[in-house]
PDB file of N, CA and C in Angstrom:
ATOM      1  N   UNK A   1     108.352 117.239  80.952  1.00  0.00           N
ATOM      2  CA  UNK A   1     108.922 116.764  82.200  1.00  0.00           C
ATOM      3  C   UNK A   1     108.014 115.687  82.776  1.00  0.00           C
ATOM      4  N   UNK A   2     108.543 114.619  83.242  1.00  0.00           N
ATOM      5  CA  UNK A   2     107.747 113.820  83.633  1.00  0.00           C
ATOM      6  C   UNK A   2     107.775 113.490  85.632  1.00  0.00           C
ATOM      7  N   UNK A   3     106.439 112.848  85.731  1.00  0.00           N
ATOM      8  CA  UNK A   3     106.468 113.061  86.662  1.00  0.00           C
ATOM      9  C   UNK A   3     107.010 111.795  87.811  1.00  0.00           C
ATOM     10  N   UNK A   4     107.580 111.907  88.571  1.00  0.00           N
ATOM     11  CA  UNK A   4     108.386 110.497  89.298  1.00  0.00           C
ATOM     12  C   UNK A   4     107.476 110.232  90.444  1.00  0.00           C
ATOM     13  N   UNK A   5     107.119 109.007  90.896  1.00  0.00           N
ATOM     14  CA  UNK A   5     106.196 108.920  92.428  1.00  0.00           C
ATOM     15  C   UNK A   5     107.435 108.645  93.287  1.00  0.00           C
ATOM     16  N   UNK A   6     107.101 108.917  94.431  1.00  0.00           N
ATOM     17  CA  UNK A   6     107.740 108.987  96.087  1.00  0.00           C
ATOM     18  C   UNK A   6     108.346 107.583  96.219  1.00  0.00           C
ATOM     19  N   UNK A   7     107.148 106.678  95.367  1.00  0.00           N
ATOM     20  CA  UNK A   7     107.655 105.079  96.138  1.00  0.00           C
ATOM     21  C   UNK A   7     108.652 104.917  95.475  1.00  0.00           C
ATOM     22  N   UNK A   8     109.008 104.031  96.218  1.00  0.00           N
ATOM     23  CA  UNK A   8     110.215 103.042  95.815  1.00  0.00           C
ATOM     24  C   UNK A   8     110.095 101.671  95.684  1.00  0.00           C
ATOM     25  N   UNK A   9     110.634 101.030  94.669  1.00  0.00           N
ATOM     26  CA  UNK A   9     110.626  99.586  94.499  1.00  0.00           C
ATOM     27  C   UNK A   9     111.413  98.836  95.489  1.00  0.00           C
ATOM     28  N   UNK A  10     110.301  97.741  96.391  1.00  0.00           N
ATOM     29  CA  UNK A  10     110.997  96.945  97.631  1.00  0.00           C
ATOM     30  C   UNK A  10     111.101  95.941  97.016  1.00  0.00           C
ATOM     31  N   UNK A  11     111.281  95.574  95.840  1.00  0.00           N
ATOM     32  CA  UNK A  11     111.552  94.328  95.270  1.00  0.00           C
ATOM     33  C   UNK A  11     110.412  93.037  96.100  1.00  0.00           C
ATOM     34  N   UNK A  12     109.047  92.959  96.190  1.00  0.00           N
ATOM     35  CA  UNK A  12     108.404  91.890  96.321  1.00  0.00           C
ATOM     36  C   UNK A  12     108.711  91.425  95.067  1.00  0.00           C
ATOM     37  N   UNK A  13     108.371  90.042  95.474  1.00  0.00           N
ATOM     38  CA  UNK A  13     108.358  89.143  94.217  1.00  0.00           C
ATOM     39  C   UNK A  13     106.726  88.194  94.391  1.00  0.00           C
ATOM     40  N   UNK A  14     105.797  88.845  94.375  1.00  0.00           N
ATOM     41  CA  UNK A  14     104.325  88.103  95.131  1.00  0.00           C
ATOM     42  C   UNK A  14     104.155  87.566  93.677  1.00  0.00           C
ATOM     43  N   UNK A  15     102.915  86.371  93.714  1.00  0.00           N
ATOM     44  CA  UNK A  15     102.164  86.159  93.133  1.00  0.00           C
ATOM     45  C   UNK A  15     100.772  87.047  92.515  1.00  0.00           C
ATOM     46  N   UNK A  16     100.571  87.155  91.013  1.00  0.00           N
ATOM     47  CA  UNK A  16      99.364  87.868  90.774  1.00  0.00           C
ATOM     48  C   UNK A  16      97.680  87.901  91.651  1.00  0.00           C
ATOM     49  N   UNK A  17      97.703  86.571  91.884  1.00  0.00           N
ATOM     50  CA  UNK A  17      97.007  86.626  93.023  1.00  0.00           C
ATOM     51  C   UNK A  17      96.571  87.372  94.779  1.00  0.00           C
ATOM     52  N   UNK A  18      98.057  87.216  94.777  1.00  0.00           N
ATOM     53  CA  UNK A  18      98.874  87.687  96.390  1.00  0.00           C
ATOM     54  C   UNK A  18      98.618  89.099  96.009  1.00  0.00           C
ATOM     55  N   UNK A  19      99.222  90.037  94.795  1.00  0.00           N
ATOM     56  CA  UNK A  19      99.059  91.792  94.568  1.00  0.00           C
ATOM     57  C   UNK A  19      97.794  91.948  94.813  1.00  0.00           C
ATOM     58  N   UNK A  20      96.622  91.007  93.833  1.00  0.00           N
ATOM     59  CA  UNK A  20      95.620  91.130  94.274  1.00  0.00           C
ATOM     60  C   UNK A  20      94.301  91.443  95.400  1.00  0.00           C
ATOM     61  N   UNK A  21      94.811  90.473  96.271  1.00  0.00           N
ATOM     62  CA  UNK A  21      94.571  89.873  97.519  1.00  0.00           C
ATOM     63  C   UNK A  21      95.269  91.540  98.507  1.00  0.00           C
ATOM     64  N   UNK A  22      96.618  92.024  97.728  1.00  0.00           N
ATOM     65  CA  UNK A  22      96.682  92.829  98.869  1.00  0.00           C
ATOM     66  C   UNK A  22      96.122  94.371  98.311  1.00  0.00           C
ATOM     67  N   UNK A  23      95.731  94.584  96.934  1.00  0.00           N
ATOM     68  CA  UNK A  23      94.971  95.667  96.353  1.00  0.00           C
ATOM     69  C   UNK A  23      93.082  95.836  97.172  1.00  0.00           C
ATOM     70  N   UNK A  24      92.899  94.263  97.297  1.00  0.00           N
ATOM     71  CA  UNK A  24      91.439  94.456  97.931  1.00  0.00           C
ATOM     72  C   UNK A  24      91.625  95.045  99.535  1.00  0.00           C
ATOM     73  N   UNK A  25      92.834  94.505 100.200  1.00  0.00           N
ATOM     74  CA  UNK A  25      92.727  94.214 101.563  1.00  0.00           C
ATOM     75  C   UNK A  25      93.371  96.507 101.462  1.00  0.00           C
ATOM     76  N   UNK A  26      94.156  96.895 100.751  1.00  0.00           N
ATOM     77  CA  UNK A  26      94.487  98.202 100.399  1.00  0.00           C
ATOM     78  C   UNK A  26      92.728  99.012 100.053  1.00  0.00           C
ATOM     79  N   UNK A  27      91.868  98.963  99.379  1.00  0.00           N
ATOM     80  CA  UNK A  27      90.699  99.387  99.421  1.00  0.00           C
ATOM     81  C   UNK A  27      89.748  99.026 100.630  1.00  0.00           C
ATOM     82  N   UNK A  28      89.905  98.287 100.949  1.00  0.00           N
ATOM     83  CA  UNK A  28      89.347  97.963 102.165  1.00  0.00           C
ATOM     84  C   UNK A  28      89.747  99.062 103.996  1.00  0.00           C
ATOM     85  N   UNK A  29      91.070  98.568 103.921  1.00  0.00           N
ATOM     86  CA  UNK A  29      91.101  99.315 104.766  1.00  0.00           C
ATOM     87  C   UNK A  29      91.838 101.014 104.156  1.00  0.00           C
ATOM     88  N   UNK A  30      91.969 100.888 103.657  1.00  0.00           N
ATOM     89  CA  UNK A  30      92.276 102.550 102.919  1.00  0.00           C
ATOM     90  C   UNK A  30      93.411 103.017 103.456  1.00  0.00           C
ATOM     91  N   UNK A  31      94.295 101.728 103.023  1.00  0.00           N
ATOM     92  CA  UNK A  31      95.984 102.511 103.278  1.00  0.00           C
ATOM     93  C   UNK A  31      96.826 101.853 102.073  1.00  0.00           C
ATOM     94  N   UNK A  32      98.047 102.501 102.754  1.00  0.00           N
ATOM     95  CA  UNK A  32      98.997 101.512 101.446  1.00  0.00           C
ATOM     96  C   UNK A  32      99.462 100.392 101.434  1.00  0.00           C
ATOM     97  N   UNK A  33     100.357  99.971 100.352  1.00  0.00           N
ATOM     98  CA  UNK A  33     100.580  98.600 100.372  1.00  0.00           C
ATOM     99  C   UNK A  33     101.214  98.079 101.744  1.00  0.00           C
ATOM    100  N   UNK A  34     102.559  99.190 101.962  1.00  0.00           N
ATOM    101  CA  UNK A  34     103.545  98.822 102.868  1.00  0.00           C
ATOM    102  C   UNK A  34     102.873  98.739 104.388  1.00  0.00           C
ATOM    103  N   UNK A  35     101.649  99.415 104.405  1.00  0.00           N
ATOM    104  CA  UNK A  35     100.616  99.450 106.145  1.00  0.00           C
ATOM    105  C   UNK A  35      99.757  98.010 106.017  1.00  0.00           C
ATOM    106  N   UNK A  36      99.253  97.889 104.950  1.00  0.00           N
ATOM    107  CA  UNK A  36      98.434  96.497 104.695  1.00  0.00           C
ATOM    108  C   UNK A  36      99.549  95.148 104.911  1.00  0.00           C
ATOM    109  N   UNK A  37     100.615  95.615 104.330  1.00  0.00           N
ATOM    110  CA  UNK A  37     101.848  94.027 104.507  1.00  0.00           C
ATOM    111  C   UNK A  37     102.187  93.992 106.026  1.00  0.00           C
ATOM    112  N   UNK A  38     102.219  95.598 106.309  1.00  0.00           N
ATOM    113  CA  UNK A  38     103.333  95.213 107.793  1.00  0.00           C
ATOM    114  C   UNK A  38     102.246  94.727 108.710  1.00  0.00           C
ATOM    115  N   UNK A  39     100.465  94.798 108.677  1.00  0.00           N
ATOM    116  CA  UNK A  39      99.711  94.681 109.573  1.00  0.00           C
ATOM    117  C   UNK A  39      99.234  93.078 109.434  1.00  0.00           C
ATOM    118  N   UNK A  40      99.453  92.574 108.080  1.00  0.00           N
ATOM    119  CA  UNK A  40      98.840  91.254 107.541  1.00  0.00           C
ATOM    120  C   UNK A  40     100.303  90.587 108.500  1.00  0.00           C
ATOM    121  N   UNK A  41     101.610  91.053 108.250  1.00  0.00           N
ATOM    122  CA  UNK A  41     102.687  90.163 108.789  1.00  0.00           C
ATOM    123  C   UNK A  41     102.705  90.056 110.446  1.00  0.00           C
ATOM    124  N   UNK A  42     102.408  90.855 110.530  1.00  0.00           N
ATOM    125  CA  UNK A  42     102.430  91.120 112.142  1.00  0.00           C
ATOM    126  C   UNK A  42     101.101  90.365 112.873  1.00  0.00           C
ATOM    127  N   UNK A  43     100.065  90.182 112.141  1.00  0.00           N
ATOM    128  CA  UNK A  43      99.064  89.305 112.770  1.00  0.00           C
ATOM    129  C   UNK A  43      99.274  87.917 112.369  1.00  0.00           C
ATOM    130  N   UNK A  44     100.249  87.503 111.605  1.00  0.00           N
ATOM    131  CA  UNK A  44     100.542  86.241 110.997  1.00  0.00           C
ATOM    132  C   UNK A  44     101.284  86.117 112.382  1.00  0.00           C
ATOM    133  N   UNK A  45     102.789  86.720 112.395  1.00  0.00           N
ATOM    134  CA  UNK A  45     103.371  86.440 113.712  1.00  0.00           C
ATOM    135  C   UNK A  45     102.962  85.911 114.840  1.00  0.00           C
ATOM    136  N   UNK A  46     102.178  87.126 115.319  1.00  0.00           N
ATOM    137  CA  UNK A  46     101.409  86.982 116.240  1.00  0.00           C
ATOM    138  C   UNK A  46     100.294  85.060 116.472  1.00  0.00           C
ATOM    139  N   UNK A  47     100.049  84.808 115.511  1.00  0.00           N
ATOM    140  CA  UNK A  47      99.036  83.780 115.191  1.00  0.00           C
ATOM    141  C   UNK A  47     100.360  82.597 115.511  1.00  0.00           C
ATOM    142  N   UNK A  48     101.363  82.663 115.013  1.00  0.00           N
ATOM    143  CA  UNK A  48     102.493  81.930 114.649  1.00  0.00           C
ATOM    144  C   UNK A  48     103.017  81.745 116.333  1.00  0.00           C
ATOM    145  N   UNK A  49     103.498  82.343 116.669  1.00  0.00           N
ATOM    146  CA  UNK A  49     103.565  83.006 118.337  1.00  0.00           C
ATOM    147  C   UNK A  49     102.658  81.951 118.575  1.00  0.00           C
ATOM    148  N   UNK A  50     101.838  82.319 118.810  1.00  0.00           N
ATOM    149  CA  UNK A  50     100.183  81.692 119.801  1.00  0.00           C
ATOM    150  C   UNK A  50     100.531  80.481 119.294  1.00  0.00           C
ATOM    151  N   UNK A  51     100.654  79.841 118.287  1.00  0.00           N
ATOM    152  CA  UNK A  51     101.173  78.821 118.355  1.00  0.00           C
ATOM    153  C   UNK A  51     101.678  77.585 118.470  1.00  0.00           C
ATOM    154  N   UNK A  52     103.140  78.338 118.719  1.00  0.00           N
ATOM    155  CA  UNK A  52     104.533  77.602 119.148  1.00  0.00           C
ATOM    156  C   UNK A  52     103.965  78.018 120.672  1.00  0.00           C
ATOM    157  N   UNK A  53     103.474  78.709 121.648  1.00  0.00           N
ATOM    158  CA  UNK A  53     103.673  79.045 122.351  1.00  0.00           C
ATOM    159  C   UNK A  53     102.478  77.996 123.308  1.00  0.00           C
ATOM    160  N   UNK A  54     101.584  77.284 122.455  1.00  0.00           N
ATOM    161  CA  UNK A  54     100.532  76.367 123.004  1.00  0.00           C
ATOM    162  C   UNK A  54     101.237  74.951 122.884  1.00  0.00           C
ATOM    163  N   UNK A  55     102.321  74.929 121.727  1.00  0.00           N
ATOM    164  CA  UNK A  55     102.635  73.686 121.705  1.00  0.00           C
ATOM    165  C   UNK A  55     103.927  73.726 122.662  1.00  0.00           C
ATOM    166  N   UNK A  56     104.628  74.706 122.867  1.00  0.00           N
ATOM    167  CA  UNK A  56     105.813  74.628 123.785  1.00  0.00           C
ATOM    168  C   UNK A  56     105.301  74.021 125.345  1.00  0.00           C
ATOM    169  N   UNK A  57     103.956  74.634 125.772  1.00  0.00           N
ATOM    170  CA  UNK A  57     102.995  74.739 126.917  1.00  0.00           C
ATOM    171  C   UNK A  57     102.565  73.159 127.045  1.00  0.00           C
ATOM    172  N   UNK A  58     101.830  72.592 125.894  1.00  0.00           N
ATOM    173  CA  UNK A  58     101.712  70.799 125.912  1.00  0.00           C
ATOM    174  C   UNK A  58     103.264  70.416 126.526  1.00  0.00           C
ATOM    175  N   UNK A  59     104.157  70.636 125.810  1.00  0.00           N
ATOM    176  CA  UNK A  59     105.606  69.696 125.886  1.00  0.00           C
ATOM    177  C   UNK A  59     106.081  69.880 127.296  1.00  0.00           C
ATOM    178  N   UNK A  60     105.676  71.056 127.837  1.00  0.00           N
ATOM    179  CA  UNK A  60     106.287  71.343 129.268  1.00  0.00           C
ATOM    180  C   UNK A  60     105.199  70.410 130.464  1.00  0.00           C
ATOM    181  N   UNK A  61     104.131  70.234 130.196  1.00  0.00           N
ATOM    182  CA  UNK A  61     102.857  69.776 131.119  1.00  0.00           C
ATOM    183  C   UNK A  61     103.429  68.360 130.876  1.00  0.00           C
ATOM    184  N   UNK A  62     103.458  67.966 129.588  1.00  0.00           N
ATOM    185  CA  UNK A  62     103.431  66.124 129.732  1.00  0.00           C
ATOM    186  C   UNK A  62     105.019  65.803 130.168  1.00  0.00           C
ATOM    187  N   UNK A  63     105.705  67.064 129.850  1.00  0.00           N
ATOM    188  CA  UNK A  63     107.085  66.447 130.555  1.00  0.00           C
ATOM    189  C   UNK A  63     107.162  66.281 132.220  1.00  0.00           C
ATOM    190  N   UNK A  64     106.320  67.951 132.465  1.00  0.00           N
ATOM    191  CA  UNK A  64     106.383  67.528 134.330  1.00  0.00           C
ATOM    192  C   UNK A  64     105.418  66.066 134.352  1.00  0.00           C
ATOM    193  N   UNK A  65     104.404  65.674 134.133  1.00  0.00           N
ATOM    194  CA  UNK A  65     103.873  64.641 134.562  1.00  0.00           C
ATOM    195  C   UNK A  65     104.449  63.134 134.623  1.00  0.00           C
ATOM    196  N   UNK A  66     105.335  63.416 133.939  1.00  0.00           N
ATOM    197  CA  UNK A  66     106.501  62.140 133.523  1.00  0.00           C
ATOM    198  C   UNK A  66     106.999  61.941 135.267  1.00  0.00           C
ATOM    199  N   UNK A  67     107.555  63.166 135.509  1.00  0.00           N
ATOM    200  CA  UNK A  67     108.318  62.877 137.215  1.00  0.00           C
ATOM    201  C   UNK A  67     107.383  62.447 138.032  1.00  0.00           C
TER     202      UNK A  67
END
């Protein structure tokens, strides 16, 4: 009888590099893949956010100064 694991295939399609990159960042902080992706994506966001949200902030300042 063989034995089946819990996971399930989410169909990434990463680069050998990228598995890599997320096997160290998985030993590092000592979780799984799916806690290491959702925390790497969510600080990307976040970074992404900050931003759009500095450049939205320029476009609004030089527009009031226009009037």
């Amino acid at each position: 009888m063989k034995n089946y694991s819990s996971k399930t295939a989410k169909g990434y399609r990463l680069k050998p590099e990228t598995h890599n990159l997320i096997k160290s960042l998985q030993e590092l902080t000592r979780n799984n893949a799916d806690e290491v992706l959702n925390a790497s994506c969510m600080m990307y966001l976040s970074y992404v956010a900050g931003k759009n949200f500095e450049a939205g902030n320029q476009n609004t300042n030089s527009e009031n100064s226009k009037s």
